[in-house]
Protein backbone atom coordinates (compact mmCIF):
# COMPACT_ATOMS: atom_id res chain seq x y z
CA UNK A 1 105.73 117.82 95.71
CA UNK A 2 106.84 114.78 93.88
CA UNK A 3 109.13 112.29 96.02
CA UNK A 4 109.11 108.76 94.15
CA UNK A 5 107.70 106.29 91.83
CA UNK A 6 104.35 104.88 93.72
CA UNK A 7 104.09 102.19 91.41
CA UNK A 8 104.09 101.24 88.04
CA UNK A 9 100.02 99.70 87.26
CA UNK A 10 99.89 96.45 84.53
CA UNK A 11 96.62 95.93 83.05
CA UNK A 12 95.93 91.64 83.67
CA UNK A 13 92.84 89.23 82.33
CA UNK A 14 93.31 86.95 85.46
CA UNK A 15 94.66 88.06 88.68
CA UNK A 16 95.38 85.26 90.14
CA UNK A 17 98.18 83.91 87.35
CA UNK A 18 99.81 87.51 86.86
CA UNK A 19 100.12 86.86 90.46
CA UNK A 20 102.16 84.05 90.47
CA UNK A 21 104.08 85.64 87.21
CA UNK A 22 104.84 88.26 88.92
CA UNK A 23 105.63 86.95 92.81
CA UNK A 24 108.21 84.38 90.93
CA UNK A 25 110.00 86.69 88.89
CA UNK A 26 110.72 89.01 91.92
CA UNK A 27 111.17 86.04 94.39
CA UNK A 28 108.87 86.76 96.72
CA UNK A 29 105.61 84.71 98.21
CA UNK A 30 101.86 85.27 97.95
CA UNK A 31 102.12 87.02 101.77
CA UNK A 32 103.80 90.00 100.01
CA UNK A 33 101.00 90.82 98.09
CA UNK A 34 98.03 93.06 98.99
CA UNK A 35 95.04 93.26 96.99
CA UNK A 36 92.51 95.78 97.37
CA UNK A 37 88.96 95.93 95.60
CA UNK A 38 87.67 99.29 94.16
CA UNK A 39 84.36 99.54 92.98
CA UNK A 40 84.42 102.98 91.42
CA UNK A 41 86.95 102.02 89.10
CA UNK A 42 85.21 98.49 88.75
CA UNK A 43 89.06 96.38 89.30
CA UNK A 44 90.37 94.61 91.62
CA UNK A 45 93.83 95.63 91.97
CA UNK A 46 97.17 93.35 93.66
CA UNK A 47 100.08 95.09 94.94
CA UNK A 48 103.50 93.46 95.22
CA UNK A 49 106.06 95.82 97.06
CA UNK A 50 109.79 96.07 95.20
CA UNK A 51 111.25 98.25 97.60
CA UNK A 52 109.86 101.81 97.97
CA UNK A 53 108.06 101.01 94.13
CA UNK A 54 104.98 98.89 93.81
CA UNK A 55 104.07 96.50 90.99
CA UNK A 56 100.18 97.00 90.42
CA UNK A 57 98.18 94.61 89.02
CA UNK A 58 94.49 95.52 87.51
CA UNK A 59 92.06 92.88 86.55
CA UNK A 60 88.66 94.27 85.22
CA UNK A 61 85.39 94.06 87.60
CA UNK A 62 82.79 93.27 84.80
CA UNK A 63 83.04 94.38 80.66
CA UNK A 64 82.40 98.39 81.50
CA UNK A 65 84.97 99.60 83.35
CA UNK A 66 88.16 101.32 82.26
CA UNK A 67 90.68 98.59 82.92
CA UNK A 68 88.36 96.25 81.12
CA UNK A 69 88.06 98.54 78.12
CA UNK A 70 91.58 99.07 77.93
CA UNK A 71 92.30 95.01 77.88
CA UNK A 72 89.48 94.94 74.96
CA UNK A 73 91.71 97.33 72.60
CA UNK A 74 95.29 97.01 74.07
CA UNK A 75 95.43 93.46 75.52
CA UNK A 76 97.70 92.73 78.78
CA UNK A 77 100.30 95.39 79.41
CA UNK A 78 101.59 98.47 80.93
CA UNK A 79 98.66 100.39 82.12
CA UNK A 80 100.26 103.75 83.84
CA UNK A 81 103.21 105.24 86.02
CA UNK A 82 101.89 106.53 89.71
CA UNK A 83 103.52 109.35 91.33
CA UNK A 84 103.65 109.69 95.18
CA UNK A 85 102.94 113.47 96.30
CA UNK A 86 102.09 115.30 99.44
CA UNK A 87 99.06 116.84 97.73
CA UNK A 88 97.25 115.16 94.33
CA UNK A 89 94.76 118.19 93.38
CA UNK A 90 97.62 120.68 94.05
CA UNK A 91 99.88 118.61 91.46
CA UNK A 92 96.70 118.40 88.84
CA UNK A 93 96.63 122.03 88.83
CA UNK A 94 100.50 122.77 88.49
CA UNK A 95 100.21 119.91 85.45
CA UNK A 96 97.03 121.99 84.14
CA UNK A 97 98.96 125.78 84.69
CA UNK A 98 101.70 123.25 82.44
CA UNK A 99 98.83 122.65 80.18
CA UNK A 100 98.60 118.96 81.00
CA UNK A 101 94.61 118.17 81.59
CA UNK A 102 93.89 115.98 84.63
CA UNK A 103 91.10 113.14 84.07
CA UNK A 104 88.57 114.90 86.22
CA UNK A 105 89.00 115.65 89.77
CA UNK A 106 91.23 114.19 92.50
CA UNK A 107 88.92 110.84 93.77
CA UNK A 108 89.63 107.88 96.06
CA UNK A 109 91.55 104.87 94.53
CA UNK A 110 92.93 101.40 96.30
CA UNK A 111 93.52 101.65 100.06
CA UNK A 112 91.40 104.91 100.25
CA UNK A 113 94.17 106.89 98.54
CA UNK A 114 93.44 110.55 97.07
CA UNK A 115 94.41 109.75 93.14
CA UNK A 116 94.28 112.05 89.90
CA UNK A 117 95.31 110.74 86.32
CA UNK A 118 96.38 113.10 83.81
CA UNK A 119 95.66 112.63 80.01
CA UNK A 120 98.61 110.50 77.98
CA UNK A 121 98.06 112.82 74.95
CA UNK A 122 100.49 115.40 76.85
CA UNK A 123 102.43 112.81 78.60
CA UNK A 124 104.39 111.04 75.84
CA UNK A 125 101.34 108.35 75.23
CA UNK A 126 102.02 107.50 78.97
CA UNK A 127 99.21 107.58 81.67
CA UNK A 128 100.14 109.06 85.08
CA UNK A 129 98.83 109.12 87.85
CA UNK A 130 99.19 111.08 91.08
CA UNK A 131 98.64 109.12 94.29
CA UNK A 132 98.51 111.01 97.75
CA UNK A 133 99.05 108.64 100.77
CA UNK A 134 96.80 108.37 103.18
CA UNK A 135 97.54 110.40 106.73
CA UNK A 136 98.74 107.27 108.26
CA UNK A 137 101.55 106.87 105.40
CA UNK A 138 101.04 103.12 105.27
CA UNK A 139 102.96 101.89 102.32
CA UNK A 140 100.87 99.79 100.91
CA UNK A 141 97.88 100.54 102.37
């Protein structure tokens, strides 16, 4: 089942300044940020919390990966919505039954959680994501 927004990801060039952009506008410090590295998706992603939503921000790891390629056609910007729910594969195939094709199988995104993105051609141009937490429930984790 779906329960909230998990966070809503922004595609950056430079970390460390969308950082700082983004810690000033919502008035919080560097300490409220977590950032995670995830080689299979070659970024390094920051998370800022804004109450039970996260900001995410994805800077590429290298010129081959997908955040990268998206910067090289799109430039900075809103990258996709993530959905928090109990169970990610179950969700990909109720949105496939809906005929809404998942981006290959449920696989392990920041923080070790179980993730699924479904293709924006059936979504309104919008990527989504489905994020299930890890057993421990940690919030940012």
């Amino acid at each position: 089942m779906i329960d909230r927004i998990d966070h809503i990801a922004i595609a950056v060039e430079h970390l460390d300044s969308a950082i700082d952009t983004w810690t000033n506008l919502l008035g919080c410090d560097r300490s409220a940020v977590t950032i995670h590295e995830v080689p299979s998706e070659k970024v390094r992603a920051a998370f800022i919390a804004v109450g039970q939503t996260k900001i995410e921000l994805l800077e590429p790891l290298g010129d081959d990966g997908p955040i990268a390629k998206f910067l090289s056609k799109n430039g900075e910007g809103m990258h996709h919505i993530a959905l928090a729910t109990d169970d990610a594969a179950a969700e990909a195939e109720r949105a496939a039954a809906l005929g809404i094709t998942p981006l290959g199988e449920p696989s392990t995104g920041a923080g070790g959680k179980k993730i699924v993105f479904l293709h924006p051609r059936q979504t309104n141009r919008v990527l989504v994501e489905f994020v299930e937490p890890k057993p421990d429930h940690s919030f940012i984790q």
